[in-house]
Protein backbone atom coordinates (compact mmCIF):
# COMPACT_ATOMS: atom_id res chain seq x y z
CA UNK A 1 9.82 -66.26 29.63
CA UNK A 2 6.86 -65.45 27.35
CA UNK A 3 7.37 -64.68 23.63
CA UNK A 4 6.61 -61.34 24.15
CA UNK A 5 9.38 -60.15 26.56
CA UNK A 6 11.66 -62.43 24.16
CA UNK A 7 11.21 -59.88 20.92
CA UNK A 8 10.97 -56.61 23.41
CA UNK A 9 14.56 -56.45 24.42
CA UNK A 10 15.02 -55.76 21.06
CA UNK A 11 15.99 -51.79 21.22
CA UNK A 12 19.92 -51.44 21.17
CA UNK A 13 21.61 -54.71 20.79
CA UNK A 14 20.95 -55.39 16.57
CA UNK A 15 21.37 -51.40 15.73
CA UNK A 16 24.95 -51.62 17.66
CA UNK A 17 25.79 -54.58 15.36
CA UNK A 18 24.76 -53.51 12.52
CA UNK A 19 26.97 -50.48 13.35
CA UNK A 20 29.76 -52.64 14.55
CA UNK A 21 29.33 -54.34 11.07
CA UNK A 22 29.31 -51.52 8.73
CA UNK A 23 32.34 -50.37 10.09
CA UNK A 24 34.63 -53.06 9.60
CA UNK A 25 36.67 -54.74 6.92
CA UNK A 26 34.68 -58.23 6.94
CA UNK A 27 32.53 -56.92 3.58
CA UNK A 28 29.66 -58.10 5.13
CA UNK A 29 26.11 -58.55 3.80
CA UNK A 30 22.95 -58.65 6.23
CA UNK A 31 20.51 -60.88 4.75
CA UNK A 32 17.05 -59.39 4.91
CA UNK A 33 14.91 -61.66 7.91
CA UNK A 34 11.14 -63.16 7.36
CA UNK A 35 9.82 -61.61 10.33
CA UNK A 36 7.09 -63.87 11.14
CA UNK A 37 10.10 -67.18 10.75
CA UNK A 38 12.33 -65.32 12.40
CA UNK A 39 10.56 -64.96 15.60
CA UNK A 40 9.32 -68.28 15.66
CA UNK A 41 12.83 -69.22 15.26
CA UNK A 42 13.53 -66.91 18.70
CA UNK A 43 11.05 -68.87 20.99
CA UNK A 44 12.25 -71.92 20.28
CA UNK A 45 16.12 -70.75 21.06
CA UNK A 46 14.64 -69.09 23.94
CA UNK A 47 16.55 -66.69 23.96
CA UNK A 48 15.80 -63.04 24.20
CA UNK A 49 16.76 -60.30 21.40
CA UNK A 50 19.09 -58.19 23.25
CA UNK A 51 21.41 -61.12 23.21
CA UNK A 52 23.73 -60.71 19.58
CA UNK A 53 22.39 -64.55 18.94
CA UNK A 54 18.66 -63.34 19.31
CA UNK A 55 19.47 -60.25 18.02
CA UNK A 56 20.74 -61.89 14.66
CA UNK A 57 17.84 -64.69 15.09
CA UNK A 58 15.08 -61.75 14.51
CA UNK A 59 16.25 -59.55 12.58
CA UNK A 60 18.13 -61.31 9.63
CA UNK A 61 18.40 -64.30 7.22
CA UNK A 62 21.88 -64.68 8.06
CA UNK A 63 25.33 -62.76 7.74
CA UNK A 64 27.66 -63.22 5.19
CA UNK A 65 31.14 -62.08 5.94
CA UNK A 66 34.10 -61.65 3.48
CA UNK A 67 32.22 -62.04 0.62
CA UNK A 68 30.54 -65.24 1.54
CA UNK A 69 33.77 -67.15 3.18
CA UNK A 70 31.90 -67.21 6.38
CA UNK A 71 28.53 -67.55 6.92
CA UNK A 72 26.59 -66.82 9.85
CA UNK A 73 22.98 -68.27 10.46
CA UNK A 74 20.20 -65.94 11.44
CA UNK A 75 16.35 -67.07 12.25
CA UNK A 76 14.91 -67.15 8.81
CA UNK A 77 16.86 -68.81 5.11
CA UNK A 78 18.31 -65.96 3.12
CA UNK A 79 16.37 -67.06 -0.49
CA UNK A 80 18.10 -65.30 -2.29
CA UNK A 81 21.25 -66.83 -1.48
CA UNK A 82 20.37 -70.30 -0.60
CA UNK A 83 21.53 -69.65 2.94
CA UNK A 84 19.87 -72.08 5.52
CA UNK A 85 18.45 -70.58 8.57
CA UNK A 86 19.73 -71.52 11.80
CA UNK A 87 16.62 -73.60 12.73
CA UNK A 88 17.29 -75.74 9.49
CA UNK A 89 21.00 -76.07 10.60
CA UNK A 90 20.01 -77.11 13.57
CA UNK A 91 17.35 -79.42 12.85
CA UNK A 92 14.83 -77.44 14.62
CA UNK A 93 11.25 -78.87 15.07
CA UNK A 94 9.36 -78.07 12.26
CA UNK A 95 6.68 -76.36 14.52
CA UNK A 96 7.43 -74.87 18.20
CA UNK A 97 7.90 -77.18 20.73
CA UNK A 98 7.93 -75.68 24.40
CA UNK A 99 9.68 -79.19 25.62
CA UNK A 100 12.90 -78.96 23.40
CA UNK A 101 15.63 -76.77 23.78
CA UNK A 102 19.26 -76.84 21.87
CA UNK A 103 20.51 -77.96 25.12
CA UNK A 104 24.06 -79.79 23.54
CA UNK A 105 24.46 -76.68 21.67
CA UNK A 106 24.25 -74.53 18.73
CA UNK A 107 26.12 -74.82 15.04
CA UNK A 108 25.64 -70.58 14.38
CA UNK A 109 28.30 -70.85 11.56
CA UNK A 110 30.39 -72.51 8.56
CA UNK A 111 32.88 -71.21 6.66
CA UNK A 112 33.00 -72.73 2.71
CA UNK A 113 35.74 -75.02 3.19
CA UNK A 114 33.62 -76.90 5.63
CA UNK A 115 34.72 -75.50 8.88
CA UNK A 116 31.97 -75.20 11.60
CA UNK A 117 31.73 -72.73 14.60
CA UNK A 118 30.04 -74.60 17.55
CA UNK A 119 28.49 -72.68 20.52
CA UNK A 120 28.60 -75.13 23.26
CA UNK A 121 25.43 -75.76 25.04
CA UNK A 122 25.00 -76.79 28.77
CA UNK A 123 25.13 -80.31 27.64
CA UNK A 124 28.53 -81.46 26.85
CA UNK A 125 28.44 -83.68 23.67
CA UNK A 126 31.16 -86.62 22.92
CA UNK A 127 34.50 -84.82 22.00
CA UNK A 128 34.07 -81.68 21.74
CA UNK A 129 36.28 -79.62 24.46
CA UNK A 130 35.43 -76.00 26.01
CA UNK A 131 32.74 -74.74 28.53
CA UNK A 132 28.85 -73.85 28.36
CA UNK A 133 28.56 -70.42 26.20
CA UNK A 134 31.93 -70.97 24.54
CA UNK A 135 32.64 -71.14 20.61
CA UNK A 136 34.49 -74.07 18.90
CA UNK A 137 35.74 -74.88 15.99
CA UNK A 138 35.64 -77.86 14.08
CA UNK A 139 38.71 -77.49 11.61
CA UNK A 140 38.32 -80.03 8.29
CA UNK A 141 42.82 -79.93 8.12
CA UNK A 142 43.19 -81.95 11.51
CA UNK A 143 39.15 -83.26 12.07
CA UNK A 144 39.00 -82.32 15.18
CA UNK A 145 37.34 -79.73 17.63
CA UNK A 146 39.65 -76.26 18.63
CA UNK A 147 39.01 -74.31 21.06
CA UNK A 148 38.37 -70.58 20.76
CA UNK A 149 37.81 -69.49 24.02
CA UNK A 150 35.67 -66.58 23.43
CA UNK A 151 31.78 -66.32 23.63
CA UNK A 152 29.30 -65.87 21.03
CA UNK A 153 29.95 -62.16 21.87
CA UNK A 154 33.73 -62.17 21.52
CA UNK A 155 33.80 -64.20 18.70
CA UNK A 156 31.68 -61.89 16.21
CA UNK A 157 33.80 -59.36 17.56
CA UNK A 158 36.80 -61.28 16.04
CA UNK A 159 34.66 -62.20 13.67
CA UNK A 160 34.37 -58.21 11.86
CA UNK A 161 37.90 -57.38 13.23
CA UNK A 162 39.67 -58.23 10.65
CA UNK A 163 41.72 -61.10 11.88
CA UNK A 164 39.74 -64.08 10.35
CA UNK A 165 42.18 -64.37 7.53
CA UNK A 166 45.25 -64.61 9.81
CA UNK A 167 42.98 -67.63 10.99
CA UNK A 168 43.23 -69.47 7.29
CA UNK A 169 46.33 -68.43 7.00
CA UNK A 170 47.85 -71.09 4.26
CA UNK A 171 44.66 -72.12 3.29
CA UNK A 172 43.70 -69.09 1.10
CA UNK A 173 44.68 -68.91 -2.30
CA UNK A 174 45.24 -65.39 -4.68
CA UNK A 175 41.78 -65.11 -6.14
CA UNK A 176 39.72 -66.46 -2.87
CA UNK A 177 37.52 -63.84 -2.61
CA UNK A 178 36.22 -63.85 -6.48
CA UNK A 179 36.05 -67.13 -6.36
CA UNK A 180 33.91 -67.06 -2.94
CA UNK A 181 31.74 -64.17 -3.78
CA UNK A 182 30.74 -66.36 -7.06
CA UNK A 183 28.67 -69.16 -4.91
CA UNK A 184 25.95 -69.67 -3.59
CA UNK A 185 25.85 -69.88 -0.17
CA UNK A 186 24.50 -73.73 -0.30
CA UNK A 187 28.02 -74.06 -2.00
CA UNK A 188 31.36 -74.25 -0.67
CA UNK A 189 34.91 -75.02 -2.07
CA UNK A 190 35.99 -79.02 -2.22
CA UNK A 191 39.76 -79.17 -1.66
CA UNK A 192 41.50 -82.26 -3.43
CA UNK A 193 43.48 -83.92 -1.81
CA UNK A 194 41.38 -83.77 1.16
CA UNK A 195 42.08 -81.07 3.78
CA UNK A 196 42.92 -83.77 6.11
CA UNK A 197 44.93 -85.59 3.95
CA UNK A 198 49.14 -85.84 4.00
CA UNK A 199 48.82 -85.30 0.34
CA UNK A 200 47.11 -82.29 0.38
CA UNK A 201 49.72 -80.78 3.07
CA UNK A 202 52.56 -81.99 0.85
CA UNK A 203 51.57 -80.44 -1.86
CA UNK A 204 50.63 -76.92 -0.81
CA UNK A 205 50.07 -74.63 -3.83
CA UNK A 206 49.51 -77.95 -6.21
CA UNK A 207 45.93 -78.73 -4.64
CA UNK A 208 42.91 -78.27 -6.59
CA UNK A 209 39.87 -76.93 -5.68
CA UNK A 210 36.31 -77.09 -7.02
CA UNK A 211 32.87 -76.24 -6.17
CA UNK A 212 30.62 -78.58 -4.24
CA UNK A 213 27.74 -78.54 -2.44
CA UNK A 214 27.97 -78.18 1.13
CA UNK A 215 26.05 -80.78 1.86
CA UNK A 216 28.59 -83.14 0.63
CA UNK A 217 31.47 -81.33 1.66
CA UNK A 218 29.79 -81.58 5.62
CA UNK A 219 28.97 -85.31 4.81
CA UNK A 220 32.43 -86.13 3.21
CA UNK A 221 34.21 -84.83 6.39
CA UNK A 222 31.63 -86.51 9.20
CA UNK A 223 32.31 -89.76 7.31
CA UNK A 224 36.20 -89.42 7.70
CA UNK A 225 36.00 -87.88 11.02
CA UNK A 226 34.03 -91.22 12.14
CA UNK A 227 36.67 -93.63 10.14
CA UNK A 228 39.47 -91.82 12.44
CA UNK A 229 38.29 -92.42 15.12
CA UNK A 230 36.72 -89.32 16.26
CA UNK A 231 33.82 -88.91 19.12
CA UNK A 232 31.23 -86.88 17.12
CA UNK A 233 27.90 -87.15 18.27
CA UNK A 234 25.95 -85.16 15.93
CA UNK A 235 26.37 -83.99 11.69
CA UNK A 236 27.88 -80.88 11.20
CA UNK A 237 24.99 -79.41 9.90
CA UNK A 238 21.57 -80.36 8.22
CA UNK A 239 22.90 -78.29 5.19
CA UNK A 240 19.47 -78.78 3.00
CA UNK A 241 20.01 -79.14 -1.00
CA UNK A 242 18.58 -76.15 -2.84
CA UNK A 243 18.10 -75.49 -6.54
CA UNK A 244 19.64 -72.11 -7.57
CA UNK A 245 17.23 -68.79 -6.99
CA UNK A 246 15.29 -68.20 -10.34
């Protein structure tokens, strides 16, 4: 498909979601896209913009939802923010290349406690579960891939309806969302004892919780994931260190 009947689609599918998004309770914030990044960033998915994944691929730096606890990766870094784009995520080639394709899949979202949504691709990688087109989740508490069972579709769906904190349920604490909405998005929340830890579940309310980079909070849980035992075939992310926007 040429480049140009990848961008033309483009007449419905972003202003629905950007209606779909205004109108929910997720808080979100639409990062504003660098156009010319952004559709480079759509050729090499290959996918077209009337698809929600292209559609958020051209025509933002990313989503942030509930004040920054989840954050979904559009075609160009959100600056401002630190946000990666989801080229960098996905350790895109640096310049188009018409012979790759994210054929084992796409990471299109973390959440700051580490947690990463996973759209499967049509090549199955080493423990992760699910079908082609369907969303995962890697959860940091039990290291190990969950099946959602929805599509990329579905899941932003569930994403804005208001659900997603049912989803932490037990993991959110009484002043989450100021403490959220005061990172960066290169920035996530460290949980001591580790997530995955029987002390942290014994403890409950005693854990303690500081900032980190997300970077190292990715790295921390590969490592552990890989000392358990786990079948991961790729990082969670190539979350790139960034120095706070002047």
């Amino acid at each position: 498909m040429s480049d140009l009947n990848l961008v033309k689609d483009d007449q419905t599918s972003w202003p629905a979601l950007v209606d779909v998004l205004s109108q929910s309770f997720a808080a979100p914030r639409i990062l504003p896209a660098d156009h010319e990044k952004a559709q480079a960033c759509l050729t090499q998915l290959q996918v077209t913009a009337s698809s929600p994944l292209g559609a958020i691929a051209l025509n933002s730096g990313g989503i942030l939802l509930y004040d920054g606890w989840l954050r979904i990766y559009g075609g160009s870094p959100g600056p401002d923010v630190s946000l990666p784009s989801i080229g960098q995520v996905n350790d895109f080639p640096e310049r188009i290349d018409r012979t790759w394709a994210p054929t084992g899949g796409l990471i299109v979202a973390h959440d700051v406690l580490g947690g990463v949504f996973f759209l499967n691709g049509l090549r199955r990688g080493a423990g992760r579960p699910g079908v082609p087109g369907e969303v995962l989740y890697f959860d940091p508490a039990s290291l190990k891939w969950a099946r959602l069972r929805m599509s990329h579709s579905e899941w932003l769906d569930w994403c804005v309806s208001g659900d997603l904190p049912h989803f932490y349920e037990g993991r959110l604490w009484p002043s989450w969302r100021a403490d959220v909405l005061a990172l960066r998005a290169d920035q996530g929340i460290a949980v001591s004892p580790f997530l995955w830890s029987e002390e942290s579940r014994a403890l409950g309310s005693g854990i303690v919780r500081t900032v980190a980079s997300m970077a190292a909070i990715l790295g921390r849980q590969f490592e552990a994931a890989r000392r358990k035992g786990r079948h991961i075939d790729r990082a969670f992310g190539r979350y790139p260190s960034t120095s706070p926007p002047s």
